[in-house]
C-alpha atoms as a PDB file:
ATOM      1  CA  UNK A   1       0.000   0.000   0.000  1.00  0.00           C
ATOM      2  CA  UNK A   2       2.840   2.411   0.120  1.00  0.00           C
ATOM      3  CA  UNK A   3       2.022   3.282  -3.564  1.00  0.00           C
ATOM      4  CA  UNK A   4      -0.882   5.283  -2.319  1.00  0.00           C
ATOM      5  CA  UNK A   5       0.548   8.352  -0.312  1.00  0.00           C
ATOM      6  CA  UNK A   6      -3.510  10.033   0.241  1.00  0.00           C
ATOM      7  CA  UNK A   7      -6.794   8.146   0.774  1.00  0.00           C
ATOM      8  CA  UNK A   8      -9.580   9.912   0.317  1.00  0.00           C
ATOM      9  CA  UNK A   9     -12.758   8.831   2.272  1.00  0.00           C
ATOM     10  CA  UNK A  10     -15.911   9.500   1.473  1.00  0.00           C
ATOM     11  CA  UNK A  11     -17.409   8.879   4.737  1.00  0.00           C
ATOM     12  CA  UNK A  12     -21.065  10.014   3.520  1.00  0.00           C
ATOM     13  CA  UNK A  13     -23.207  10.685  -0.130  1.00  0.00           C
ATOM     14  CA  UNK A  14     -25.015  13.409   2.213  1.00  0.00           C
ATOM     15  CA  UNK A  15     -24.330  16.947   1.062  1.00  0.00           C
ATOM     16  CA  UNK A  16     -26.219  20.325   1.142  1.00  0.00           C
ATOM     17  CA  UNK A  17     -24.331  20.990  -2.712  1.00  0.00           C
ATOM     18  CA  UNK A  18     -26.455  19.656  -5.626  1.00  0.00           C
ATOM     19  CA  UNK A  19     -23.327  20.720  -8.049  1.00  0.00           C
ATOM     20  CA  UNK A  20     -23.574  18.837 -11.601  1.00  0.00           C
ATOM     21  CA  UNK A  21     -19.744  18.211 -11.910  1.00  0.00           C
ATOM     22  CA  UNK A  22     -19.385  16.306  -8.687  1.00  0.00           C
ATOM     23  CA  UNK A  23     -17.631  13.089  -8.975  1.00  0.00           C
ATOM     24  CA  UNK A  24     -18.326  12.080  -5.673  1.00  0.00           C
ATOM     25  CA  UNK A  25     -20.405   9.165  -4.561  1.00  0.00           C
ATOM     26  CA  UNK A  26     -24.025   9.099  -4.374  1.00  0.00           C
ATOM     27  CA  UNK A  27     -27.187   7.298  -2.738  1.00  0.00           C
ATOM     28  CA  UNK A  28     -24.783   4.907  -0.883  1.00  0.00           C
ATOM     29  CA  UNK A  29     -24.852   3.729   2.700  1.00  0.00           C
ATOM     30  CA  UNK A  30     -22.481   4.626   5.277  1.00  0.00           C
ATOM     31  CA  UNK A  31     -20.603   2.447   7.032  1.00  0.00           C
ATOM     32  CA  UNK A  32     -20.930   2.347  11.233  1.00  0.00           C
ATOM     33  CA  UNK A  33     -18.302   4.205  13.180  1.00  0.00           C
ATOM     34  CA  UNK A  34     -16.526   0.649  14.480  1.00  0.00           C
ATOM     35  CA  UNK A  35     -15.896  -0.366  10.998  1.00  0.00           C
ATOM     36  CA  UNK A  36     -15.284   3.213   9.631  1.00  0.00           C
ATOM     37  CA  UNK A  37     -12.030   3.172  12.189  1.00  0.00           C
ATOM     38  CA  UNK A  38     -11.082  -0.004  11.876  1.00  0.00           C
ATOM     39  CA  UNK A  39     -10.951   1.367   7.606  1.00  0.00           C
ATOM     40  CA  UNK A  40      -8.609   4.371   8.711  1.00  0.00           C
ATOM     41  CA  UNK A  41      -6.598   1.695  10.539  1.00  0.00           C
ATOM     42  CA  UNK A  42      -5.783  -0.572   7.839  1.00  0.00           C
ATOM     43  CA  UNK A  43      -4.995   2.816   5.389  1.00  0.00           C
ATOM     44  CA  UNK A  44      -2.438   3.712   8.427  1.00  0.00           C
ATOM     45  CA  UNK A  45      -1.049   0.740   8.900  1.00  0.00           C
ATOM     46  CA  UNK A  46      -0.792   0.079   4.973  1.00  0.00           C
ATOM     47  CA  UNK A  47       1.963   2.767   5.364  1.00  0.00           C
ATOM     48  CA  UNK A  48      -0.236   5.898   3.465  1.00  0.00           C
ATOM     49  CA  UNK A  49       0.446   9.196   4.786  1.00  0.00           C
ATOM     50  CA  UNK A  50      -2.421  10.855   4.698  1.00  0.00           C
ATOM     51  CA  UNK A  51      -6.099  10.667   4.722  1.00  0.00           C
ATOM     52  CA  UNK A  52      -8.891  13.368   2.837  1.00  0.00           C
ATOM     53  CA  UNK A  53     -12.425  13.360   4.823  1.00  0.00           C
ATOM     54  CA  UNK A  54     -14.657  14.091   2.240  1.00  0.00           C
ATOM     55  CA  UNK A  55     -18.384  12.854   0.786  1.00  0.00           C
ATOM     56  CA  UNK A  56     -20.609  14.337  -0.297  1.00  0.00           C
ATOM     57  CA  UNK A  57     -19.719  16.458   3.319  1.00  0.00           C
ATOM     58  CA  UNK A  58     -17.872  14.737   6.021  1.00  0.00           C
ATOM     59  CA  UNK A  59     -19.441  17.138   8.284  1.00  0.00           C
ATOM     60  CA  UNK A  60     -22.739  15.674   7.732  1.00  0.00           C
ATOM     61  CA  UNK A  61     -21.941  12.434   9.812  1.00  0.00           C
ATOM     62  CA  UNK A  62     -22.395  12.706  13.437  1.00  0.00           C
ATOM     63  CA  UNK A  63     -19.037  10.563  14.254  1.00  0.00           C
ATOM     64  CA  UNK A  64     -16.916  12.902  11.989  1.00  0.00           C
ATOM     65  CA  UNK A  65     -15.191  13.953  15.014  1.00  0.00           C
ATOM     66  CA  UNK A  66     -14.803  10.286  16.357  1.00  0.00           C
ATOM     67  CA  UNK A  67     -13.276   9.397  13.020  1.00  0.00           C
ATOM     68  CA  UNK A  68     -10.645  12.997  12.649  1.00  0.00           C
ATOM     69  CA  UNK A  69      -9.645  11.857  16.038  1.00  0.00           C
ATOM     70  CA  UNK A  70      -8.961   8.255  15.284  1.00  0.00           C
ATOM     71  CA  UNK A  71      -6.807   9.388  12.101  1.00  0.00           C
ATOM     72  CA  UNK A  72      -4.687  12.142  13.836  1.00  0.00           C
ATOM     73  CA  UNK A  73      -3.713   9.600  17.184  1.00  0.00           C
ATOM     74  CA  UNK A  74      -2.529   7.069  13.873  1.00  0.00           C
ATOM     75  CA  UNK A  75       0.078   9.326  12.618  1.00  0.00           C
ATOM     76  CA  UNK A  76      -1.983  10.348   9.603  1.00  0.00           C
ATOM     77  CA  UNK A  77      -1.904  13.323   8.222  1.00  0.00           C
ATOM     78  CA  UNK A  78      -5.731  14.613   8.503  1.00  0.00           C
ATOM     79  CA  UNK A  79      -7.613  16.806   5.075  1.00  0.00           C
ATOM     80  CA  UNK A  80     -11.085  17.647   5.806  1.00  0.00           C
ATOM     81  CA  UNK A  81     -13.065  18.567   2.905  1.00  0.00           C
ATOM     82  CA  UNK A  82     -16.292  20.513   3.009  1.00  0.00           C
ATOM     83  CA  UNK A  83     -18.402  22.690   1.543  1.00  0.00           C
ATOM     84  CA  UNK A  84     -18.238  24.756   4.445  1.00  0.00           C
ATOM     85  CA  UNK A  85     -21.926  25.452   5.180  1.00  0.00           C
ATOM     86  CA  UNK A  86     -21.601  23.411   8.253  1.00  0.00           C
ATOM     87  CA  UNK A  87     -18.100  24.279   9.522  1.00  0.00           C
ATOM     88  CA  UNK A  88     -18.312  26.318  12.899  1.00  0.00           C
ATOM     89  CA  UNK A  89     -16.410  27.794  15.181  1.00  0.00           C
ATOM     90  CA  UNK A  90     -17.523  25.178  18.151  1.00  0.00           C
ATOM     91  CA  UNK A  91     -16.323  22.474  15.573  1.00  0.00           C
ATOM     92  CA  UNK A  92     -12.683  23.649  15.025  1.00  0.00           C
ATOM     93  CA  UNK A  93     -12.567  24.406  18.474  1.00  0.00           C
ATOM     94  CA  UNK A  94     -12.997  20.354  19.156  1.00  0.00           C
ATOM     95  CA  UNK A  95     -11.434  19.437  16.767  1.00  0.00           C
ATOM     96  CA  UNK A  96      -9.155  21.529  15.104  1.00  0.00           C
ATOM     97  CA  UNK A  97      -6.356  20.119  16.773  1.00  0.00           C
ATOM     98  CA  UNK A  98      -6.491  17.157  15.205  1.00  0.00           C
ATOM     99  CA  UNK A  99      -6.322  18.799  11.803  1.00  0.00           C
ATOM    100  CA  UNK A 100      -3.929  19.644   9.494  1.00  0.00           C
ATOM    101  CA  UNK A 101      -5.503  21.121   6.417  1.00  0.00           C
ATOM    102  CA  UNK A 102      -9.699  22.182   5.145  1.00  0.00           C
ATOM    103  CA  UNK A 103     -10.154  22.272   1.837  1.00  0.00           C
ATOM    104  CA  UNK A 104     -13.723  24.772   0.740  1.00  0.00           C
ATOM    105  CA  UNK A 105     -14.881  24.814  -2.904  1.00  0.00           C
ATOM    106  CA  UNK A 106     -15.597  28.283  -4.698  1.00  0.00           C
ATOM    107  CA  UNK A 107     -17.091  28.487  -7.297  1.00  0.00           C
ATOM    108  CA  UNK A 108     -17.264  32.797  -7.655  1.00  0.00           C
ATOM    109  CA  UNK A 109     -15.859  35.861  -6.612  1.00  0.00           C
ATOM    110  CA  UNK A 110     -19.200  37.271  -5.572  1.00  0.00           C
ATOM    111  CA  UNK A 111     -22.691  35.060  -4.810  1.00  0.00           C
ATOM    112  CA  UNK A 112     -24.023  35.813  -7.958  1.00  0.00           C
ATOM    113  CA  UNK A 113     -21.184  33.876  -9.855  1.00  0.00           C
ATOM    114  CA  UNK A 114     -21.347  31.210  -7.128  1.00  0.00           C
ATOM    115  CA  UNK A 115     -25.053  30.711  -7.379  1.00  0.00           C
ATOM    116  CA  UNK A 116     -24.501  29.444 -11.093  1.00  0.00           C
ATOM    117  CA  UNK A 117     -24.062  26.258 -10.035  1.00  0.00           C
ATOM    118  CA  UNK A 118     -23.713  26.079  -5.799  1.00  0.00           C
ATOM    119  CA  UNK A 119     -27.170  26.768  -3.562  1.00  0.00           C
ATOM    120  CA  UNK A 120     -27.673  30.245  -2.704  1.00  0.00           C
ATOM    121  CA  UNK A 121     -25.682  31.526   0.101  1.00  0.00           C
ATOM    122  CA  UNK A 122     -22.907  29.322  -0.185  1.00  0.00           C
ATOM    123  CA  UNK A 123     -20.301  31.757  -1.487  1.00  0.00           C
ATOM    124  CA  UNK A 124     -21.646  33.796   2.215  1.00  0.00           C
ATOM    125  CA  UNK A 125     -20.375  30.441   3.730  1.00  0.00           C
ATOM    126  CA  UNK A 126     -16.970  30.588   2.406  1.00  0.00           C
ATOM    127  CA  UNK A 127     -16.298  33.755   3.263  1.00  0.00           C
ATOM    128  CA  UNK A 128     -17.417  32.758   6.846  1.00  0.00           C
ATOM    129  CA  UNK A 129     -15.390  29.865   7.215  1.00  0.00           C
ATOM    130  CA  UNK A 130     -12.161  31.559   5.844  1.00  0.00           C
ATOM    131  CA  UNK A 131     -12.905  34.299   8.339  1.00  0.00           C
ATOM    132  CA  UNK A 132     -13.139  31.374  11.369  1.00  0.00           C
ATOM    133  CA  UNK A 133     -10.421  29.242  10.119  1.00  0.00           C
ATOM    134  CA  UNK A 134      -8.283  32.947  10.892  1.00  0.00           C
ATOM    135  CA  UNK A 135      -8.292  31.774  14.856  1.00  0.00           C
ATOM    136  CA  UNK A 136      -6.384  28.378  13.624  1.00  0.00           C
ATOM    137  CA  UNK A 137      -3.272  28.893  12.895  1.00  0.00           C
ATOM    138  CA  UNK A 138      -1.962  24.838  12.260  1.00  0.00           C
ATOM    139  CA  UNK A 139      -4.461  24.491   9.829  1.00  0.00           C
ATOM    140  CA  UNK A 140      -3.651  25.155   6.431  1.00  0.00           C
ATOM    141  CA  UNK A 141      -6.259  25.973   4.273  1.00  0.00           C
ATOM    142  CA  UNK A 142      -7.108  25.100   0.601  1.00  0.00           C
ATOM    143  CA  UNK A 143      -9.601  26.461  -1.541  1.00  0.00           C
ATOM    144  CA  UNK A 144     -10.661  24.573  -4.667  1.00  0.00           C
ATOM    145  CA  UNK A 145     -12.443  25.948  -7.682  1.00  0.00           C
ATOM    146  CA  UNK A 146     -13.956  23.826 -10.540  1.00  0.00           C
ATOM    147  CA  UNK A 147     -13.828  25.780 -13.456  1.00  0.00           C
ATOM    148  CA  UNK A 148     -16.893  25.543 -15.775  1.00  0.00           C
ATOM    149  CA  UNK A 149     -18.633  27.713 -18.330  1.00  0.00           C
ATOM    150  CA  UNK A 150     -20.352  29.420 -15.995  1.00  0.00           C
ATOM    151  CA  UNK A 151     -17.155  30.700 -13.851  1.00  0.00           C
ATOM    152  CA  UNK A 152     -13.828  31.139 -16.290  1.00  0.00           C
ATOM    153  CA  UNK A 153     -13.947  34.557 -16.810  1.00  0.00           C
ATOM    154  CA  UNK A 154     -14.267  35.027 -13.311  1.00  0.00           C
ATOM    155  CA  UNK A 155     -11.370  33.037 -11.957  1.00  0.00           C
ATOM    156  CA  UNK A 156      -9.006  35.900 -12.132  1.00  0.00           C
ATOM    157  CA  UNK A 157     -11.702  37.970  -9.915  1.00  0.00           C
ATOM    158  CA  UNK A 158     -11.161  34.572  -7.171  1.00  0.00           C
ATOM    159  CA  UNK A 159      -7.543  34.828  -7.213  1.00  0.00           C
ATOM    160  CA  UNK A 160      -7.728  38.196  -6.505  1.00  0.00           C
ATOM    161  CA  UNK A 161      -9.972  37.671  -4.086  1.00  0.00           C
ATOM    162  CA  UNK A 162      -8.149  35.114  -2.167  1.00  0.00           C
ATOM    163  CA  UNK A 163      -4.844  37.383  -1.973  1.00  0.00           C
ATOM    164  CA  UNK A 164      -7.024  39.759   0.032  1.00  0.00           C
ATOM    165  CA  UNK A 165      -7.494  36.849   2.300  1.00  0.00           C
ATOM    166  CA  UNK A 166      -4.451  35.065   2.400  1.00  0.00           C
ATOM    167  CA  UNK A 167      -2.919  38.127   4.577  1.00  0.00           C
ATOM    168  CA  UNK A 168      -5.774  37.531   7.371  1.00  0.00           C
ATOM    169  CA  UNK A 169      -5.254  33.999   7.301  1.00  0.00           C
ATOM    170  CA  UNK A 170      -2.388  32.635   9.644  1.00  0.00           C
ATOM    171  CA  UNK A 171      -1.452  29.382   8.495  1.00  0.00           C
ATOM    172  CA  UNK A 172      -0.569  28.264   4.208  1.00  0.00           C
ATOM    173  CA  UNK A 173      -3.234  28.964   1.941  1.00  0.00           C
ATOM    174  CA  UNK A 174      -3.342  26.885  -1.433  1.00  0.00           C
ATOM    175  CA  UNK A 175      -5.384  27.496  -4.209  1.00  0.00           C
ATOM    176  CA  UNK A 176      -6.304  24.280  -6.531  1.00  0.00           C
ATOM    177  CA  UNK A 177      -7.770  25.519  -9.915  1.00  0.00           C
ATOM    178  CA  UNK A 178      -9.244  22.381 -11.945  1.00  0.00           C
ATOM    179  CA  UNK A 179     -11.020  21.410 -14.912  1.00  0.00           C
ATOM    180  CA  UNK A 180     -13.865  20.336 -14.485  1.00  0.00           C
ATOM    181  CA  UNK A 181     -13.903  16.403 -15.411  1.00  0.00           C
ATOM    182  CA  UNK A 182     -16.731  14.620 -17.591  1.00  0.00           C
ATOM    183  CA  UNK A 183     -17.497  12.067 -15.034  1.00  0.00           C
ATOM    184  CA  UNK A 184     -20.261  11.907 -12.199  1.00  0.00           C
ATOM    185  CA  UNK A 185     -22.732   9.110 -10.857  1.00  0.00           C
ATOM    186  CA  UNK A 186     -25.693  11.578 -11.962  1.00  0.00           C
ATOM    187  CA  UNK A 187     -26.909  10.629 -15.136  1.00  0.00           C
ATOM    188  CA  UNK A 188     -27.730  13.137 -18.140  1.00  0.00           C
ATOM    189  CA  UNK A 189     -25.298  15.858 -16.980  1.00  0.00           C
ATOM    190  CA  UNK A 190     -24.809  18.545 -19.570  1.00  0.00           C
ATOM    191  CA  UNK A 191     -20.979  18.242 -19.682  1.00  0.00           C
ATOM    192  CA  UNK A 192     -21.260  19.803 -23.202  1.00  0.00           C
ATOM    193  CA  UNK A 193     -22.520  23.533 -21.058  1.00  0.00           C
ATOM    194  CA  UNK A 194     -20.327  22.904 -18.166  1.00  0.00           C
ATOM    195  CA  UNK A 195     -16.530  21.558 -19.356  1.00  0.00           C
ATOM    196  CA  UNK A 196     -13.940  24.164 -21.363  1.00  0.00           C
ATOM    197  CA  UNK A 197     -11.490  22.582 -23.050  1.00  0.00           C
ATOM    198  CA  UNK A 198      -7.893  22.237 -23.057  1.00  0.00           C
ATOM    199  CA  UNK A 199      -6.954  25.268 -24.807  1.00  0.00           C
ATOM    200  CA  UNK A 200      -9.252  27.839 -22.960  1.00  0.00           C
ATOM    201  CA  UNK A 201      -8.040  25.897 -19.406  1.00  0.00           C
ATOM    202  CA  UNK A 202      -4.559  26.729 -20.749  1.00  0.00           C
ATOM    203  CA  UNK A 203      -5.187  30.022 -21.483  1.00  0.00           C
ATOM    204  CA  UNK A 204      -6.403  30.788 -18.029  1.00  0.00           C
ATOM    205  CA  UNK A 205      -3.615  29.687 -16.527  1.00  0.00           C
ATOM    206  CA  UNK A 206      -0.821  31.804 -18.289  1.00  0.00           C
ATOM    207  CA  UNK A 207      -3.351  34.476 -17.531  1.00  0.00           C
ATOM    208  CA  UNK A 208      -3.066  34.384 -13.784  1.00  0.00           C
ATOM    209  CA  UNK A 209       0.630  32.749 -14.057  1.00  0.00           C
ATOM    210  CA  UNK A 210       1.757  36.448 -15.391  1.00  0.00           C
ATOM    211  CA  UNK A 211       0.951  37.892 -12.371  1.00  0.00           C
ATOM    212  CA  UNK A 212       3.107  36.818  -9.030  1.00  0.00           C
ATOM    213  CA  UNK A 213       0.853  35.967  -5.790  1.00  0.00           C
ATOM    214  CA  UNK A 214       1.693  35.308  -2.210  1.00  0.00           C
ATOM    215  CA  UNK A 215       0.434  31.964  -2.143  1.00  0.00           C
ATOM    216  CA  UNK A 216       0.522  28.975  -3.772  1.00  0.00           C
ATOM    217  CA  UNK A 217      -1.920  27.959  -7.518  1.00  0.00           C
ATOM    218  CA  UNK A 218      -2.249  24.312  -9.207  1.00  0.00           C
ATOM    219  CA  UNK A 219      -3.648  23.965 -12.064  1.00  0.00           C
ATOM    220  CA  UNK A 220      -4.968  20.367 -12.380  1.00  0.00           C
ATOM    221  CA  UNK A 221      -6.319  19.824 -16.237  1.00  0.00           C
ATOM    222  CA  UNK A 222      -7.826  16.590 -16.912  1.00  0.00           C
ATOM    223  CA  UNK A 223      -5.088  14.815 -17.505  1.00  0.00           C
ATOM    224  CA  UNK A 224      -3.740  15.461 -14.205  1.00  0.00           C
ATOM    225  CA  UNK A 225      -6.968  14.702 -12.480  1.00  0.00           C
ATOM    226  CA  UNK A 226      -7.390  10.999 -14.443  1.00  0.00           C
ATOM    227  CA  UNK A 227      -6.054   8.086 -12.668  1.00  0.00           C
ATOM    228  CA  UNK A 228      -5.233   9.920  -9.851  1.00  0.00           C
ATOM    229  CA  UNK A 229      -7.141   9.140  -6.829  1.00  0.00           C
ATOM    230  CA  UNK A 230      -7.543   5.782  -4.209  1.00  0.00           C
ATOM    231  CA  UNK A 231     -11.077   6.355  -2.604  1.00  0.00           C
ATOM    232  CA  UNK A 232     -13.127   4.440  -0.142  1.00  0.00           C
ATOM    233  CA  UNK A 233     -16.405   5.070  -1.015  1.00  0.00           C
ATOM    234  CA  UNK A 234     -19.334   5.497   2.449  1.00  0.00           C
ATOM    235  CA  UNK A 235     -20.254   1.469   2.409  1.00  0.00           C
ATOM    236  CA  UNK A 236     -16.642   0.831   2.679  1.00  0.00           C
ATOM    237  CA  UNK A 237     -15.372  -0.247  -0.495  1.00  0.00           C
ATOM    238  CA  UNK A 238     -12.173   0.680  -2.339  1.00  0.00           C
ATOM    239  CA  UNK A 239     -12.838   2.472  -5.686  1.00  0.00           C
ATOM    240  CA  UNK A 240     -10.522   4.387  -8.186  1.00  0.00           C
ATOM    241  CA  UNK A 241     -12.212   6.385 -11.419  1.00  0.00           C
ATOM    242  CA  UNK A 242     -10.535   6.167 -14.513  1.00  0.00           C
ATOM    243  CA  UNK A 243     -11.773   7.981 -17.474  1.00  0.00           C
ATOM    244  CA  UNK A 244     -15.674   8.524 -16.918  1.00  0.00           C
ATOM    245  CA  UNK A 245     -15.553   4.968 -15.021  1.00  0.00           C
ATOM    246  CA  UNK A 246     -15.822   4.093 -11.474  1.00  0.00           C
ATOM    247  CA  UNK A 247     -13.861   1.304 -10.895  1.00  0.00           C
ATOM    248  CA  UNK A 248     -15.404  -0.552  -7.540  1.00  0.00           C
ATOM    249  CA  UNK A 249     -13.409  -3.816  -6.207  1.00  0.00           C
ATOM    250  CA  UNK A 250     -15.502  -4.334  -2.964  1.00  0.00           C
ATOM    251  CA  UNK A 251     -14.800  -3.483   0.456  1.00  0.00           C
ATOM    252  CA  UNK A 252     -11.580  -2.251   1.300  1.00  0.00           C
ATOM    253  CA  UNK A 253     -11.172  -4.372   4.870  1.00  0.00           C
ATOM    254  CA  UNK A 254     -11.399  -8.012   2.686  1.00  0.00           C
ATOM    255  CA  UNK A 255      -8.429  -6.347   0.209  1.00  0.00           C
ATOM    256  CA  UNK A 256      -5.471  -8.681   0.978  1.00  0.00           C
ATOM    257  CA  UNK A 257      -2.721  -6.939  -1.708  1.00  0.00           C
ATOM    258  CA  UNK A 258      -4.360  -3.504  -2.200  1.00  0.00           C
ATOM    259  CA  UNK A 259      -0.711  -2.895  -4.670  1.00  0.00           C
ATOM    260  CA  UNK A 260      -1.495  -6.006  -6.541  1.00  0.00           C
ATOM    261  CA  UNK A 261      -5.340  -4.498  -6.667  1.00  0.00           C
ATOM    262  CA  UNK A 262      -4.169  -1.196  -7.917  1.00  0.00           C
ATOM    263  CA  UNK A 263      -1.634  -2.601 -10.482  1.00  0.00           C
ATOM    264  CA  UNK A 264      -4.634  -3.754 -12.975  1.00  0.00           C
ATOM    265  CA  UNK A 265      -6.983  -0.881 -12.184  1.00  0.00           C
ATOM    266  CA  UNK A 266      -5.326   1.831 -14.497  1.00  0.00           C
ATOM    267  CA  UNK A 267      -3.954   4.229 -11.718  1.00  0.00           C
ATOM    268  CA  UNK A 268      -1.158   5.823 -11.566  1.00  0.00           C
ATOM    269  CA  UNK A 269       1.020   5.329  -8.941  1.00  0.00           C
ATOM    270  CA  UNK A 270       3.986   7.789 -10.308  1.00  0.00           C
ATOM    271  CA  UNK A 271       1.587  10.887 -10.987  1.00  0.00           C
ATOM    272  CA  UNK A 272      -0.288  10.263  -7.598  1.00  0.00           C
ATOM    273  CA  UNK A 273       3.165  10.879  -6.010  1.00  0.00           C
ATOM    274  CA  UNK A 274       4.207  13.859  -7.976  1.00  0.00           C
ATOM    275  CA  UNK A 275       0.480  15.310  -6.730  1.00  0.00           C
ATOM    276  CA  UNK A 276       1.219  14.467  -3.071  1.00  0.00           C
ATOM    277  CA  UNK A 277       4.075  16.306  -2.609  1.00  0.00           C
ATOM    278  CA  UNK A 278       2.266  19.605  -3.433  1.00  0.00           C
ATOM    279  CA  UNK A 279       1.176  19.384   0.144  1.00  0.00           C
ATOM    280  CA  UNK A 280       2.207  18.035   3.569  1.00  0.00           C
ATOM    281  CA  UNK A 281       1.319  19.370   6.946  1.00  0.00           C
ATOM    282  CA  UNK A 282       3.422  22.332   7.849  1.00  0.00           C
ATOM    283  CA  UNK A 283       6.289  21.295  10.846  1.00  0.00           C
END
């Protein structure tokens, strides 16, 4: 298992986002607590360094706090990723401690771009949970914007946006810029009004490249994003998308030679390191 540096767990399918590029899992059961841990155990002991809480929204499990816990007193590296509507000040204050980086999605500078294609309000949310996460200084902080049809020509407006708030924030802020990628468990998404392609991506990029900020920007294109990721899906099994596919090879506790797994399942192990080391927890 030491060829996969991050897990990322999808504890739940439960999220307050309806967003028509997600890629993550759907109308699937959750696993209990007990076996949830006894999961993050094997990934620790399988010699992985670090382990991504995400869903739908981790924070919409009642044991999310149980399972951060459980991670950090491993040795693992703990990424919580939310949407941020639920993150609170009484939650980082419990468990904040125990982790090292939140990751928040943003889709606009301003709630009218958000709105495009998050609930109403959510861009408020952000803003909120940047302006909490200002009273933790060990967490790091990454914000992560898909970028669609509906939000390219304002990207430049986020970046700027988020050098405003990168001098408020005490601990690393990292901005992940991605292409959207063709491949959800809804059916009938419009990827056709949603996706830009490779050229316009590119263009964007050398576009806020020119200009020297004080934190850090990826851009992830598809090609970057394909192949890429080790998840354990809510009931407990081990899945890795390739192309538009999600490839599912049942539950992750019964996996005797997860490497030997992973070797016929099309990812790749080389790329997935070059990706870790874009982030580790600060020392």
């Amino acid at each position: 298992m030491p060829d996969v540096v991050t897990f990322d767990f999808h504890v739940t399918s439960e999220c307050s986002q309806q967003c028509a590029y997600c890629w993550g899992p759907q109308g699937i059961s959750e696993v209990d607590t007990d076996t949830a841990c006894a999961i993050i155990t094997k990934i620790a002991e399988g010699g992985s360094r670090r382990i991504v809480f995400t869903g739908g929204d981790p924070l919409q499990r009642g044991d999310i706090g149980s399972l951060i816990r459980h991670a950090a007193q491993l040795g693992l590296e703990v990424a919580v990723s939310t949407t941020g509507d639920l993150l609170t000040a009484s939650f980082l204050d419990a468990c904040g401690a125990d982790i090292d980086l939140i990751s928040l999605p943003l889709d606009g500078s301003t709630e009218a771009v958000s709105s495009r294609t998050k609930e109403p309000g959510h861009f408020a949310a952000v803003m909120a949970a940047l302006h909490l996460l200002e009273s933790h200084p060990a967490i790091d902080v990454k914000v992560a914007t898909p970028v669609t049809r509906y939000n390219i020509e304002d990207v430049p407006n986020i970046v700027r946006l988020l050098e405003e708030r990168a001098g408020q924030l005490p601990g690393r802020l990292f901005y992940n810029v991605f292409q959207a990628f063709p491949r959800s468990m809804s059916p009938d998404v419009p990827w056709s009004e949603l996706v830009v392609d490779d050229a316009e991506f590119d263009a964007l990029r050398r576009q806020v490249e020119a200009v020297p900020h004080s934190y850090r920007i990826n851009f992830l294109d598809h090609g970057t994003l394909d192949k890429l990721y080790v998840m354990v899906f809510p009931d407990g099994t081990v899945t890795v998308p390739v192309g538009s596919e999600f490839r599912n090879y049942g539950p992750f506790l019964e996996v005797d030679d997860l490497d030997e797994l992973l070797a016929g399942s099309g990812f790749d192990a080389p790329k997935h390191h070059r990706h870790a080391v874009g982030w580790s927890r600060s020392p």
